[in-house]
N, C-alpha and C. Protein backbone atom coordinates (compact mmCIF):
# COMPACT_ATOMS: atom_id res chain seq x y z
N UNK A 1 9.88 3.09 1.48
CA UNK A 1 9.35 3.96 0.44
C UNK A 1 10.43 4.11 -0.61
N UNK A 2 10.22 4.45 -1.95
CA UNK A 2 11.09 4.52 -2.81
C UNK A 2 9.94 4.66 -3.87
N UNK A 3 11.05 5.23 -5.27
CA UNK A 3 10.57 5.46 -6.77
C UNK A 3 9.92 4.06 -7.44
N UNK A 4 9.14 4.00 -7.61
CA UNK A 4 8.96 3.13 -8.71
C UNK A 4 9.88 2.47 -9.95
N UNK A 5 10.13 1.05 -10.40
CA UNK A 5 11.22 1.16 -10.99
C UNK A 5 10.62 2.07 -12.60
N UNK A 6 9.63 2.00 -13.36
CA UNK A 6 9.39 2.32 -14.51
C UNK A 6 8.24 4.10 -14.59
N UNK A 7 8.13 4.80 -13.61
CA UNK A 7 7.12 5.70 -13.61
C UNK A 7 8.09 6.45 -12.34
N UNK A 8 7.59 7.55 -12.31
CA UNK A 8 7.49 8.69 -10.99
C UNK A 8 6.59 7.99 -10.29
N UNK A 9 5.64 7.34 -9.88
CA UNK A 9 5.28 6.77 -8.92
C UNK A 9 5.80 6.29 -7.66
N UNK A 10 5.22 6.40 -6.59
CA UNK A 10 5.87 5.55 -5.70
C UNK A 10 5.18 4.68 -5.02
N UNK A 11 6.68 4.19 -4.45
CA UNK A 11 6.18 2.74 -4.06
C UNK A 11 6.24 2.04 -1.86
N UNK A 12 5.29 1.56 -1.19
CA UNK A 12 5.60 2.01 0.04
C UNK A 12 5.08 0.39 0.37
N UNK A 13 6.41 0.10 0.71
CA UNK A 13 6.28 -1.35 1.69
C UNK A 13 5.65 -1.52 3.14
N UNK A 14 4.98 -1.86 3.48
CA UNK A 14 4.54 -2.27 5.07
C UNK A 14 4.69 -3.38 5.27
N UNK A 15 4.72 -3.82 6.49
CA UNK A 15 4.35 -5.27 7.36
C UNK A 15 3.96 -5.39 8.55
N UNK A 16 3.61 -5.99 9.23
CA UNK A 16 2.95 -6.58 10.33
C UNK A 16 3.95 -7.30 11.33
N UNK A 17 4.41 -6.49 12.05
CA UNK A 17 6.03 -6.63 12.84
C UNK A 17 5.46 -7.41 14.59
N UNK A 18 4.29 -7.25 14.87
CA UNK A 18 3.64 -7.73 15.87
C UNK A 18 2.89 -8.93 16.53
N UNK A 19 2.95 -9.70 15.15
CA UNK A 19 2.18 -11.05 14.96
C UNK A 19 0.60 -11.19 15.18
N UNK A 20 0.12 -10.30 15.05
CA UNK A 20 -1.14 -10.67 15.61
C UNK A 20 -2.08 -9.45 13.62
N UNK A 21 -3.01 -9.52 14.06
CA UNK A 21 -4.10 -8.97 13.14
C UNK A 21 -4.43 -7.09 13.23
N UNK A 22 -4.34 -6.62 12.49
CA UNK A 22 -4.75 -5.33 12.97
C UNK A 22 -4.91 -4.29 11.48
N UNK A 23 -5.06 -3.37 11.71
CA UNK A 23 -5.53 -2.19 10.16
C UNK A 23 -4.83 -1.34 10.33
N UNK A 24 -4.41 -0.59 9.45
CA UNK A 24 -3.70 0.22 9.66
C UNK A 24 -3.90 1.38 8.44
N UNK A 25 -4.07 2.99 8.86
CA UNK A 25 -4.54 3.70 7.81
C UNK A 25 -3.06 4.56 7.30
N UNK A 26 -3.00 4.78 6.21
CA UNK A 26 -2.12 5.47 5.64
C UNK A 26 -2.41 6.93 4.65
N UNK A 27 -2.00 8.01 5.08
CA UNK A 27 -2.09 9.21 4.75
C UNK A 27 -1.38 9.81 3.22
N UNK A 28 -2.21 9.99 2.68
CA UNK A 28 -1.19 10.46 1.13
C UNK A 28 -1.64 10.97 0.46
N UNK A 29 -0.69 12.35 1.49
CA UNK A 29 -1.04 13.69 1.01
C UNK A 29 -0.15 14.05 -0.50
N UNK A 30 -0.76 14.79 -1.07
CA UNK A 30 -0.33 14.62 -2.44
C UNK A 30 -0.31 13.42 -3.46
N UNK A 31 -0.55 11.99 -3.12
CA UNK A 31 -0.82 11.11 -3.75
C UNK A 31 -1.74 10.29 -3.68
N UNK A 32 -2.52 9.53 -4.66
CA UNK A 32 -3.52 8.48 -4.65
C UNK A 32 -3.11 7.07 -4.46
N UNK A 33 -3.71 6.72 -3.26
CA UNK A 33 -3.72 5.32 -3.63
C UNK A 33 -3.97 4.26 -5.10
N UNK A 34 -3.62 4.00 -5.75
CA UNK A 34 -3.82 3.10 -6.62
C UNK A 34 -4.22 1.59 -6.57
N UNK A 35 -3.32 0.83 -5.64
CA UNK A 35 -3.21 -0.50 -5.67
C UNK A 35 -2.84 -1.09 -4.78
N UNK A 36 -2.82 -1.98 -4.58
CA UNK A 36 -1.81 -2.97 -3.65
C UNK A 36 -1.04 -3.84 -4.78
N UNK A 37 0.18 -4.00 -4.98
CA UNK A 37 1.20 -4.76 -5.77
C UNK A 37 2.06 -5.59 -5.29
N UNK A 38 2.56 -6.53 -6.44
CA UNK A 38 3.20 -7.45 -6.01
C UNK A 38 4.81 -7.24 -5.96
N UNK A 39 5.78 -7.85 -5.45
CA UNK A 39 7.22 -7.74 -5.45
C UNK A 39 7.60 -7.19 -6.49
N UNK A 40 6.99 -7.38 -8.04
CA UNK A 40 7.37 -7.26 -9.36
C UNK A 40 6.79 -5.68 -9.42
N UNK A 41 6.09 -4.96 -8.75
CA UNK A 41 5.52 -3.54 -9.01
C UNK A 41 4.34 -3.82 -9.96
N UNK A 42 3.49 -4.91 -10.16
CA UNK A 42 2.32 -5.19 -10.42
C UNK A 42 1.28 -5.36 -10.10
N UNK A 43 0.33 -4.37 -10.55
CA UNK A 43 -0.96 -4.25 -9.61
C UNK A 43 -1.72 -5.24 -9.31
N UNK A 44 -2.26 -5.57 -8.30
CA UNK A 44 -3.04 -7.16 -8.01
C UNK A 44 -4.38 -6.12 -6.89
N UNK A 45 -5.00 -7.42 -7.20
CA UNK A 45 -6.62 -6.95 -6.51
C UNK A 45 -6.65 -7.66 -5.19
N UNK A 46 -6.91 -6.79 -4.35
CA UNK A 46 -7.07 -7.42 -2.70
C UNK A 46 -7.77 -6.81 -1.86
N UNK A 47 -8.38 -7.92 -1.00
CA UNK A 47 -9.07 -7.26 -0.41
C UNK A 47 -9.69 -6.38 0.86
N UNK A 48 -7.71 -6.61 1.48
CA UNK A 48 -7.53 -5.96 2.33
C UNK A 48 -7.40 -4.55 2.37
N UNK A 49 -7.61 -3.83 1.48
CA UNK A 49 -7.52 -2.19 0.62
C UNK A 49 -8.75 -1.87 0.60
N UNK A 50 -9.44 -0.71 1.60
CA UNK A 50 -10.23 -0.04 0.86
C UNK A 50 -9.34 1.82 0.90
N UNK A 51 -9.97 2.08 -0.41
CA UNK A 51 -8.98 3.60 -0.10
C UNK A 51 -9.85 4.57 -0.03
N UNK A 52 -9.50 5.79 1.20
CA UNK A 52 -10.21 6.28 1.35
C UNK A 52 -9.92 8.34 0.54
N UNK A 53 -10.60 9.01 0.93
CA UNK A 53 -10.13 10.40 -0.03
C UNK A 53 -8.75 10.47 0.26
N UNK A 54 -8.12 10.58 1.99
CA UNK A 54 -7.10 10.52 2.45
C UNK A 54 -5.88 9.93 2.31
N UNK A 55 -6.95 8.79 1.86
CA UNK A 55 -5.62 7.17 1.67
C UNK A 55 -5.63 6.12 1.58
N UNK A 56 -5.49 5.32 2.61
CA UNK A 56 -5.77 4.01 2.10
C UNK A 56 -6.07 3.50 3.98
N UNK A 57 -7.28 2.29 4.17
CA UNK A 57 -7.29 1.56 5.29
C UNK A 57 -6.87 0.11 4.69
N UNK A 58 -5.96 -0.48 5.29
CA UNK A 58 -5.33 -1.78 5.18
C UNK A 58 -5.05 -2.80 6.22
N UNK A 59 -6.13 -3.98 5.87
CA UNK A 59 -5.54 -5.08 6.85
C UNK A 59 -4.63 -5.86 6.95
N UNK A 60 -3.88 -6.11 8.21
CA UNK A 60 -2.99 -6.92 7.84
C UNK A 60 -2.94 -8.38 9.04
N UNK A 61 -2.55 -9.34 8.76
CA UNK A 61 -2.86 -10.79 9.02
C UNK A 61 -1.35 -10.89 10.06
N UNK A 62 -1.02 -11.75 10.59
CA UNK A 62 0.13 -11.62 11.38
C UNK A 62 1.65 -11.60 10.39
N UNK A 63 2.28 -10.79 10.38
CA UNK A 63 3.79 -11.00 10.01
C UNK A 63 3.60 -10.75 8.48
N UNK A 64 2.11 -10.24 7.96
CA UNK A 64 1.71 -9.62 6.07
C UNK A 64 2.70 -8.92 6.12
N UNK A 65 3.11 -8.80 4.80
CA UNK A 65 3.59 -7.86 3.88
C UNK A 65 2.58 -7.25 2.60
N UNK A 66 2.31 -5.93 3.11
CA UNK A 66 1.28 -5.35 1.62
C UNK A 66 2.45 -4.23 1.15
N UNK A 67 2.56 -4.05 -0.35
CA UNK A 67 3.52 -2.84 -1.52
C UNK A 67 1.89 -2.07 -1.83
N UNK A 68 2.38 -0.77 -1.44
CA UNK A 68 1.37 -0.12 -2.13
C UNK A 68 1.89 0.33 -3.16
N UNK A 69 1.40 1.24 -4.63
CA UNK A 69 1.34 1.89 -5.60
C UNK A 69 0.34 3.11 -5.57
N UNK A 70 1.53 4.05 -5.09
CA UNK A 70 0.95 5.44 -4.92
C UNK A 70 1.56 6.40 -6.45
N UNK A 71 0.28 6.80 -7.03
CA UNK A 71 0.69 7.86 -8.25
C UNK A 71 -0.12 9.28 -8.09
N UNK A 72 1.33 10.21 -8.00
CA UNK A 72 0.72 11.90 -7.65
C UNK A 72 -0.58 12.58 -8.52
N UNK A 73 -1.32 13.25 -7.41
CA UNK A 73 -2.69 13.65 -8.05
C UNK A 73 -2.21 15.12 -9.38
């Protein structure tokens, strides 16, 4: 987790440390999901993201890496 380089936003790395397939939900309280982004902090469309009021449900493939882009409500 960390600041965003250009906004108060933040920014929250995951991966898939287990090798195999699985979802995983993420809680964010006080912030919205926005996106899934790339290394560069650029928003990209995917379709492992659906976000829910709470947060976000995210799939991940063996050994993925997804950057979210979380900006406070």
């Amino acid at each position: 987790i960390k600041k965003a380089e250009d906004s108060d936003d933040l920014i929250v790395r995951m991966y898939e440390a287990a090798g195999g397939h699985t979802r995983a939900h993420i809680v964010t309280e006080g912030y919205q999901v926005a996106s899934i982004c790339n290394i560069l902090e650029e928003s990209t469309e995917s379709p492992e993201l659906c976000i829910t009021p709470d947060g976000a449900d995210i799939d991940f493939h063996a050994f993925e890496i997804h950057t979210l882009l979380l900006k406070k409500q």
